[in-house]
N, C-alpha and C. Protein backbone atom coordinates (compact mmCIF):
# COMPACT_ATOMS: atom_id res chain seq x y z
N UNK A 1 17.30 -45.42 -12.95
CA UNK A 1 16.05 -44.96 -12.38
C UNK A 1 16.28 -44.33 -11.02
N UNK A 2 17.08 -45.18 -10.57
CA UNK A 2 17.40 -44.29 -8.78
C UNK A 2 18.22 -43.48 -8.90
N UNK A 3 19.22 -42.60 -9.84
CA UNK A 3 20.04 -41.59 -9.87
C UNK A 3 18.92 -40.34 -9.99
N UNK A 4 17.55 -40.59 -11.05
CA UNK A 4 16.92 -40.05 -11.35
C UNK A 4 16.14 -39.58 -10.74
N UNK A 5 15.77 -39.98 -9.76
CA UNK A 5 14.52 -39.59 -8.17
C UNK A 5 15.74 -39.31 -7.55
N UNK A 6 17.32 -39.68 -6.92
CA UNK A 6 18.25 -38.34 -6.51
C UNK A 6 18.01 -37.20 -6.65
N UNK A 7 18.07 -37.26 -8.40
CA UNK A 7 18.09 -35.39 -8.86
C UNK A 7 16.87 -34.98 -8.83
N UNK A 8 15.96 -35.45 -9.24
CA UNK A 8 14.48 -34.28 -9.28
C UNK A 8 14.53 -34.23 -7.70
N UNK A 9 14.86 -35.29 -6.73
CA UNK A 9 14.65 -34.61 -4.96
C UNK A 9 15.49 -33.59 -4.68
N UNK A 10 16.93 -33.62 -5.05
CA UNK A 10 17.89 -32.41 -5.08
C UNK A 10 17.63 -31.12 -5.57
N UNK A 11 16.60 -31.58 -7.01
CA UNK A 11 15.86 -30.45 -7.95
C UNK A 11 15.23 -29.66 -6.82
N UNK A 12 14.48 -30.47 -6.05
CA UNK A 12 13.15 -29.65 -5.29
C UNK A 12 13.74 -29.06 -3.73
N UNK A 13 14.51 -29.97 -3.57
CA UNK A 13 15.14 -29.21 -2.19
C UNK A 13 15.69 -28.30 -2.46
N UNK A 14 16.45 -27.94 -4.16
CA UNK A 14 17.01 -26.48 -4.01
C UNK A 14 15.78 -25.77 -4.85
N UNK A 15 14.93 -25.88 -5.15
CA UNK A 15 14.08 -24.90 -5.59
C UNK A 15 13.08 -24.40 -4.99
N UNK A 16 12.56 -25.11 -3.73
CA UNK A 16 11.51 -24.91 -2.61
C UNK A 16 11.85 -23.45 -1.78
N UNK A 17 12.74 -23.59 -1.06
CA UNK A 17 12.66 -22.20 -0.68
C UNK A 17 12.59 -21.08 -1.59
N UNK A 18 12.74 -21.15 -2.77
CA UNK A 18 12.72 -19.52 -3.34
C UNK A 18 11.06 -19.51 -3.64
N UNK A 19 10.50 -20.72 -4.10
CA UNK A 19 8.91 -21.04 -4.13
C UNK A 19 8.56 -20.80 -2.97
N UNK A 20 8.65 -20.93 -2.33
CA UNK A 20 7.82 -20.95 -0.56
C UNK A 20 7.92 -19.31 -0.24
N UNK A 21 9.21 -18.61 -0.76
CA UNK A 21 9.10 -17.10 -0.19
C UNK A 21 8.98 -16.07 -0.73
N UNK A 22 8.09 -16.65 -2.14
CA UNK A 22 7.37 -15.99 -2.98
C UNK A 22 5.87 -15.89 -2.23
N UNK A 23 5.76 -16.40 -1.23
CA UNK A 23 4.02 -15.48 -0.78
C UNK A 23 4.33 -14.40 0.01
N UNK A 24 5.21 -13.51 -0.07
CA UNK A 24 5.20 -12.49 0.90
C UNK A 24 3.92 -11.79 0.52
N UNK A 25 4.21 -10.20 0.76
CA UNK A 25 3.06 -9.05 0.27
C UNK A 25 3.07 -9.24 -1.28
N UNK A 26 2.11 -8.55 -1.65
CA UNK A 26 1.32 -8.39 -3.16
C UNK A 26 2.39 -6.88 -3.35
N UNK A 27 2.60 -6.58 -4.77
CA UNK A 27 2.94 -5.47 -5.45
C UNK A 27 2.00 -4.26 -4.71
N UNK A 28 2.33 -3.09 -4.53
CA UNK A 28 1.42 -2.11 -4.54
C UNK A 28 0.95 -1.60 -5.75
N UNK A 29 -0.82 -1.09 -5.50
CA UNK A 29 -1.45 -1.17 -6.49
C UNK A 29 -1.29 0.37 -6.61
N UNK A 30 -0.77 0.82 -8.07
CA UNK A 30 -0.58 2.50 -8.70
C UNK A 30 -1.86 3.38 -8.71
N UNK A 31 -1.53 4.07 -7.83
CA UNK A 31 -2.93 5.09 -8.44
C UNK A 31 -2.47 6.15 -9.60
N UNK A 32 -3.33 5.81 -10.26
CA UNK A 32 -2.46 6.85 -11.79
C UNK A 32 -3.66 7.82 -11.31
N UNK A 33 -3.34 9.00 -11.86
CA UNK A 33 -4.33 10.11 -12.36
C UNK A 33 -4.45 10.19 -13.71
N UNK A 34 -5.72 10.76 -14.36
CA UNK A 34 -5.73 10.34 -15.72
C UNK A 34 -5.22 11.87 -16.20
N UNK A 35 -4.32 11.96 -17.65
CA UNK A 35 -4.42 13.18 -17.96
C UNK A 35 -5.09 14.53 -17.48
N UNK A 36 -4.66 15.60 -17.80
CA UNK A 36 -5.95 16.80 -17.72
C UNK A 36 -6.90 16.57 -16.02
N UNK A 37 -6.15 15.63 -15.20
CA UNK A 37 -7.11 15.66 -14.03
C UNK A 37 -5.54 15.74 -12.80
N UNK A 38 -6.29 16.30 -11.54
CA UNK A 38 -5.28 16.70 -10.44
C UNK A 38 -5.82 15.49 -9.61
N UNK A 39 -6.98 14.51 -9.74
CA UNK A 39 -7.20 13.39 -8.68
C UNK A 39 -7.46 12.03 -9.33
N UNK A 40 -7.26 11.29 -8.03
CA UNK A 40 -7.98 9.57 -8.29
C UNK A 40 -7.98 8.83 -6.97
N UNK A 41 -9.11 8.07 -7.04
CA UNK A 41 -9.33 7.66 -5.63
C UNK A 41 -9.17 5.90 -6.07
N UNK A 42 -8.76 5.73 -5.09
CA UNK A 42 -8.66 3.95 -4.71
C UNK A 42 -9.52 3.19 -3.54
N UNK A 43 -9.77 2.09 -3.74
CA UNK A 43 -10.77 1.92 -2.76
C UNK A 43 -10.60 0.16 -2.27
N UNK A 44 -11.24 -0.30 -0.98
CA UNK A 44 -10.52 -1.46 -0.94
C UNK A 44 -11.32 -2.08 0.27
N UNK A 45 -11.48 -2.85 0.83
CA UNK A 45 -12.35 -3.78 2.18
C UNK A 45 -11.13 -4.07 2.76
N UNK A 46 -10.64 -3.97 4.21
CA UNK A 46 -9.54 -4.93 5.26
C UNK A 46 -10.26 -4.78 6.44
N UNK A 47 -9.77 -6.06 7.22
CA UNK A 47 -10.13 -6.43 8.49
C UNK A 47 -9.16 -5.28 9.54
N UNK A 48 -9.42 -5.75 10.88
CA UNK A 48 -9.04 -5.25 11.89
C UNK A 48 -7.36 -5.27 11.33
N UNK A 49 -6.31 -4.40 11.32
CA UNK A 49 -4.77 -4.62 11.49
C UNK A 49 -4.25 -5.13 10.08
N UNK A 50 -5.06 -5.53 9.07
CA UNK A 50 -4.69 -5.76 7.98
C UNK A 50 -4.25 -4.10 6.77
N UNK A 51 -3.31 -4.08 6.43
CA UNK A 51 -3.10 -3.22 5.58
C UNK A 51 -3.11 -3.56 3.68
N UNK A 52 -3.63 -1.91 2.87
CA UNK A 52 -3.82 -2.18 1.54
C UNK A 52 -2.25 -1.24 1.18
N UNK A 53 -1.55 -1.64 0.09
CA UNK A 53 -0.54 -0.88 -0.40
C UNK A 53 -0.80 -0.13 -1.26
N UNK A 54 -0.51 0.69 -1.84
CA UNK A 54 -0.60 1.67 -2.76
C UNK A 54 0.82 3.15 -3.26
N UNK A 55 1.14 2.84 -4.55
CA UNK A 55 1.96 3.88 -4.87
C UNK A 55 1.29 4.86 -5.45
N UNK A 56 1.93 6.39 -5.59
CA UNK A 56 1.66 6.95 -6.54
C UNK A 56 3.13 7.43 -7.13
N UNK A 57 2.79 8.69 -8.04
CA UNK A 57 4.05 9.60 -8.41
C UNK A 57 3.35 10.76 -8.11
N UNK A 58 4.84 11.74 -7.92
CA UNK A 58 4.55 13.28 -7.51
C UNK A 58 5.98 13.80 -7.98
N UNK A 59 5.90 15.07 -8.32
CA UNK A 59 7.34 15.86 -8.91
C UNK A 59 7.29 16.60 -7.84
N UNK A 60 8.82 16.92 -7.38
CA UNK A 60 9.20 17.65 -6.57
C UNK A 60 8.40 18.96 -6.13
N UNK A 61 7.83 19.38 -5.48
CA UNK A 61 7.11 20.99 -5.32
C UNK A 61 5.77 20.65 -5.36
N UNK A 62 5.38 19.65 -5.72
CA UNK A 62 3.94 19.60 -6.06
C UNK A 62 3.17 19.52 -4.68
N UNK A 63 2.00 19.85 -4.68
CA UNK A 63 1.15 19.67 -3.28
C UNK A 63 0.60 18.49 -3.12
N UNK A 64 0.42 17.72 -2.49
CA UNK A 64 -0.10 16.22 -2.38
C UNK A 64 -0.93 16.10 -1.66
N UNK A 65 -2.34 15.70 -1.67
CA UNK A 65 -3.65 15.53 -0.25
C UNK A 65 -3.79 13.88 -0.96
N UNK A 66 -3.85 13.88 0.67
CA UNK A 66 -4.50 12.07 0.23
C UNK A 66 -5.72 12.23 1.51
N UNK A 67 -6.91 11.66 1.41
CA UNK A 67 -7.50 11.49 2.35
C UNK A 67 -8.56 10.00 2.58
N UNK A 68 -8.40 9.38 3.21
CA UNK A 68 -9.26 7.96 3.61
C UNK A 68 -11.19 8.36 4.32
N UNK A 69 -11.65 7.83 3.94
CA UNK A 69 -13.16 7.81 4.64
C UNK A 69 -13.41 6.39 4.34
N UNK A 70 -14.54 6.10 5.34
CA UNK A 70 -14.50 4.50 5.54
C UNK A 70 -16.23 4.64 5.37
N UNK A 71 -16.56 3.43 5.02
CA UNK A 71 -17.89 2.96 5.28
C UNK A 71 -17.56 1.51 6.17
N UNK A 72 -18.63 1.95 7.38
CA UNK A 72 -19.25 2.44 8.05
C UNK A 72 -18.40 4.11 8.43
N UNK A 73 -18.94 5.02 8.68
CA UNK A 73 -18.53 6.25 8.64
C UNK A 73 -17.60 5.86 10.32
N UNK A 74 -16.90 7.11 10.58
CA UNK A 74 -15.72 6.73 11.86
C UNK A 74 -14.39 6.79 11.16
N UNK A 75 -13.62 6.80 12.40
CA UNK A 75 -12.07 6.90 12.57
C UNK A 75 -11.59 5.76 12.03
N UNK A 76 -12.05 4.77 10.98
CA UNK A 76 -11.60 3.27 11.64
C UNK A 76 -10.32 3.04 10.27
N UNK A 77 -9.79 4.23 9.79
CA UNK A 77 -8.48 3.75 8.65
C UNK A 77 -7.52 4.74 9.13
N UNK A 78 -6.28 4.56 9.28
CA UNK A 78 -5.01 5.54 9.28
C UNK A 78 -4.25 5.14 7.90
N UNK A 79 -3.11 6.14 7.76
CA UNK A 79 -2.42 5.55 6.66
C UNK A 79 -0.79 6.76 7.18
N UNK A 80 0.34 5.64 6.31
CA UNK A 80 1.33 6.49 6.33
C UNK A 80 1.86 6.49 5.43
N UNK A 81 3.08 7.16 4.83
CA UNK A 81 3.38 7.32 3.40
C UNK A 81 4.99 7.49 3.95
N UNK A 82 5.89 6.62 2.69
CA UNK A 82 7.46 6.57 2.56
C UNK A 82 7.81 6.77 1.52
N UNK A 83 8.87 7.81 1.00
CA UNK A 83 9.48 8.06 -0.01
C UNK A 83 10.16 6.77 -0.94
N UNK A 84 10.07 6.40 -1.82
CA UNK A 84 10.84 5.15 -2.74
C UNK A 84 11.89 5.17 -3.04
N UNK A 85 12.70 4.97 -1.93
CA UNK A 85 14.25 5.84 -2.47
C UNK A 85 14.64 7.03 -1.80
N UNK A 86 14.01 7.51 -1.33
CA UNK A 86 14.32 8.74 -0.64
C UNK A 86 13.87 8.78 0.67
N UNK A 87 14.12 9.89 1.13
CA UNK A 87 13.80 10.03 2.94
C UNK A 87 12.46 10.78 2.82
N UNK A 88 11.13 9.89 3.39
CA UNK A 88 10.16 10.68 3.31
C UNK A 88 9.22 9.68 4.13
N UNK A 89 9.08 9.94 5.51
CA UNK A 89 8.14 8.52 6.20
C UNK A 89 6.98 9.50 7.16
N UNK A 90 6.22 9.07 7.43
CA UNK A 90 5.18 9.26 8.54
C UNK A 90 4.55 8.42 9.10
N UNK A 91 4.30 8.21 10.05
CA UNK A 91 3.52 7.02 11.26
C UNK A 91 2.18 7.04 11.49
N UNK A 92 1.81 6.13 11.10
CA UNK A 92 0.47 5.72 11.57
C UNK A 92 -0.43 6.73 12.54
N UNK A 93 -0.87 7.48 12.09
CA UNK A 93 -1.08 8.38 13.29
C UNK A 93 -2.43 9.10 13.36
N UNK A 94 -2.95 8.56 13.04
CA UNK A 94 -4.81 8.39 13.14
C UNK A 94 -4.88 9.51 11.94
N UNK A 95 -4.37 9.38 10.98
CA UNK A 95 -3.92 10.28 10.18
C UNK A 95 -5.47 10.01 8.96
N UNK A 96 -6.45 11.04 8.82
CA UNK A 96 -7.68 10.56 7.80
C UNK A 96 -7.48 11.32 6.43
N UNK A 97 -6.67 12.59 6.72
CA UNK A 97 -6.31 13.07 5.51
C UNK A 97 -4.89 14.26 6.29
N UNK A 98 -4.59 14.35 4.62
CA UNK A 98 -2.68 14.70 5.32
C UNK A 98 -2.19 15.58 3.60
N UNK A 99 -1.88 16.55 4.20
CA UNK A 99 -1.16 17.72 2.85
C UNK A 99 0.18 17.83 3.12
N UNK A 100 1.36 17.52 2.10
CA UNK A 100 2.73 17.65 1.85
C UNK A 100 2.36 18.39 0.78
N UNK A 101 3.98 18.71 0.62
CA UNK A 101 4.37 18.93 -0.59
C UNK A 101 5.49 18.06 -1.38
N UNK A 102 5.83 17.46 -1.94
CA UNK A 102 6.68 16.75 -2.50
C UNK A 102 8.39 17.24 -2.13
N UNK A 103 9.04 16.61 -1.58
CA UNK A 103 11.02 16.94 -1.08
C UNK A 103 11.33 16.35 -2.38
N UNK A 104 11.03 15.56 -3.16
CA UNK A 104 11.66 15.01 -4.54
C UNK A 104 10.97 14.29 -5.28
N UNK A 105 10.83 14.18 -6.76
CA UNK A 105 10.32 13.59 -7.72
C UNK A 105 10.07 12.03 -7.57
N UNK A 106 9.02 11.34 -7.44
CA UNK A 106 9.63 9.62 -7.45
C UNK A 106 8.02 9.42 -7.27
N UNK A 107 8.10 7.93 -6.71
CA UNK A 107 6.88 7.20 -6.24
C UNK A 107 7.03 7.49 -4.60
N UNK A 108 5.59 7.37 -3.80
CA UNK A 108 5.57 7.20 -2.80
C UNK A 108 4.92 6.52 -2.58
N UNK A 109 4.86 5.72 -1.79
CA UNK A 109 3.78 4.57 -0.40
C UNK A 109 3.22 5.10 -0.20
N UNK A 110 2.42 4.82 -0.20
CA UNK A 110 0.89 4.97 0.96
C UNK A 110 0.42 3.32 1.42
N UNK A 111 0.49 2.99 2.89
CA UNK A 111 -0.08 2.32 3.32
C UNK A 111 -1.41 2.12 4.13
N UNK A 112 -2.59 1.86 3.70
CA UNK A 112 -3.75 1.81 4.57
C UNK A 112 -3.88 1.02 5.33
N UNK A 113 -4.28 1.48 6.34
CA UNK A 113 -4.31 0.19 7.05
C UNK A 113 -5.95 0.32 8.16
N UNK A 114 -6.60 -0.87 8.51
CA UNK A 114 -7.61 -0.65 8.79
C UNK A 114 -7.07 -0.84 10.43
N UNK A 115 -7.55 0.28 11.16
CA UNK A 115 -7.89 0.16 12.66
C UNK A 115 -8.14 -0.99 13.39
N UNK A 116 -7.56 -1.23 14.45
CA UNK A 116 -8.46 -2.73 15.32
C UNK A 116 -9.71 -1.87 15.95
N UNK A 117 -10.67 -2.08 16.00
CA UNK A 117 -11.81 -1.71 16.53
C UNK A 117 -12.78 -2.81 17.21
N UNK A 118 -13.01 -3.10 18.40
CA UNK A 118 -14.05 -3.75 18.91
C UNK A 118 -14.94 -4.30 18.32
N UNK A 119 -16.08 -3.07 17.81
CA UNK A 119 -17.26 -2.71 17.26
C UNK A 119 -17.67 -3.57 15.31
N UNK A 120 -16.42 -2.74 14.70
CA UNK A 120 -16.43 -3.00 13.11
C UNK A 120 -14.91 -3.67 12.82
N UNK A 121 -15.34 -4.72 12.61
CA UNK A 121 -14.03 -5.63 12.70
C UNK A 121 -13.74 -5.29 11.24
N UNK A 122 -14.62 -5.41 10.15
CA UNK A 122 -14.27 -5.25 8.49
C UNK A 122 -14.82 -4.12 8.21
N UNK A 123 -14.28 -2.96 7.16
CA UNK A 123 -15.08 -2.00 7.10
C UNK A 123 -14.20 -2.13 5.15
N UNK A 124 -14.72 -1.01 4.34
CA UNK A 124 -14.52 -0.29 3.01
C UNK A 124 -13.90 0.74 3.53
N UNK A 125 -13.10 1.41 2.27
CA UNK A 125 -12.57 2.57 2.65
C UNK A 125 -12.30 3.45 1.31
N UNK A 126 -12.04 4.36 0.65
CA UNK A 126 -11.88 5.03 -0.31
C UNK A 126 -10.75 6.21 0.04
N UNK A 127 -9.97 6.01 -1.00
CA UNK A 127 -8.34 6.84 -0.44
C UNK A 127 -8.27 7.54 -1.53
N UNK A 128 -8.60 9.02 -1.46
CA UNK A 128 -8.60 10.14 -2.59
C UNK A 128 -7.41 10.94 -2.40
N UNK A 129 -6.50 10.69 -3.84
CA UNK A 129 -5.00 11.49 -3.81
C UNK A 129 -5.69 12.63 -5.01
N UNK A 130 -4.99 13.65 -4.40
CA UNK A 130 -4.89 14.88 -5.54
C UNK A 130 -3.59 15.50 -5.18
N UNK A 131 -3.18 15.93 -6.78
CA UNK A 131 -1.86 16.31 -6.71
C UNK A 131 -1.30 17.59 -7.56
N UNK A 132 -1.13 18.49 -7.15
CA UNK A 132 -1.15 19.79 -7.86
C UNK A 132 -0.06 20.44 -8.08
C-alpha cells in the first residue's frame, strides 16, 4: 500500500508541470472566407490591454485589407500582423485599417488588441479581412 501512494505522488510530481503549462494563450481563431467571396469579418469584446488572436491565409501577390471598428465608436483597437514562418511583422501602431500585399503564401496573425483607455475600459470590435 505505501509503495503505491510513492508512485501515484511521483506520478503527479512528474505530470503537473506539463498540466499547469497548458493554460497559456487559446489557439487563434481562423477567419476563413467562404468560396466565391473576397471577405469575412470576426468580431469579439476585450478589456483595456487584453488581446484577441486571429489567423488567416493569403497567396503570395494577393492584396490584403484588414480593418477594426469598435463599438463604442473611437480609436480604442490597434492590431498587428506576423508572417507564420516567414518574415512579415508590424507594431501596434494605432493601426484601424492597413493594406499589404502578401511577400509569401501561408497564414498570418493578426493580433487585436483593445487600447487602455480611461473612459471605455471594455468595448466590441469587428475585424473585416478582404483578400484579393
Amino acid at each position: 500500500m505505501y509503495s503505491w501512494s510513492i508512485k501515484i505522488l511521483l506520478l503527479v510530481i512528474l505530470i503537473a508541470p506539463n498540466v499547469l503549462s497548458q493554460g497559456g494563450k487559446a489557439e487563434p481563431k481562423r477567419i476563413a472566407i467562404a468560396k466565391g467571396r473576397s471577405t469575412a469579418t470576426a468580431s469579439g469584446t476585450l478589456s483595456n490591454g487584453q488581446e484577441m488572436d486571429h489567423v488567416f491565409w493569403a497567396a503570395a501577390g494577393q492584396t490584403v485589407r484588414l480593418k477594426v471598428t469598435s463599438k463604442p465608436r473611437g480609436s480604442l483597437f490597434d492590431f498587428r500582423i506576423i508572417g507564420d514562418g516567414f518574415e512579415f511583422v508590424t507594431d501596434h501602431d494605432r493601426y484601424s485599417e492597413y493594406e499589404f500585399t502578401a511577400r509569401e503564401s501561408g497564414d498570418y496573425l493578426v493580433f487585436v488588441r483593445k487600447r487602455p483607455t480611461e473612459n471605455v475600459k471594455r468595448a466590441s470590435f469587428s475585424l473585416t479581412l478582404t483578400v484579393k
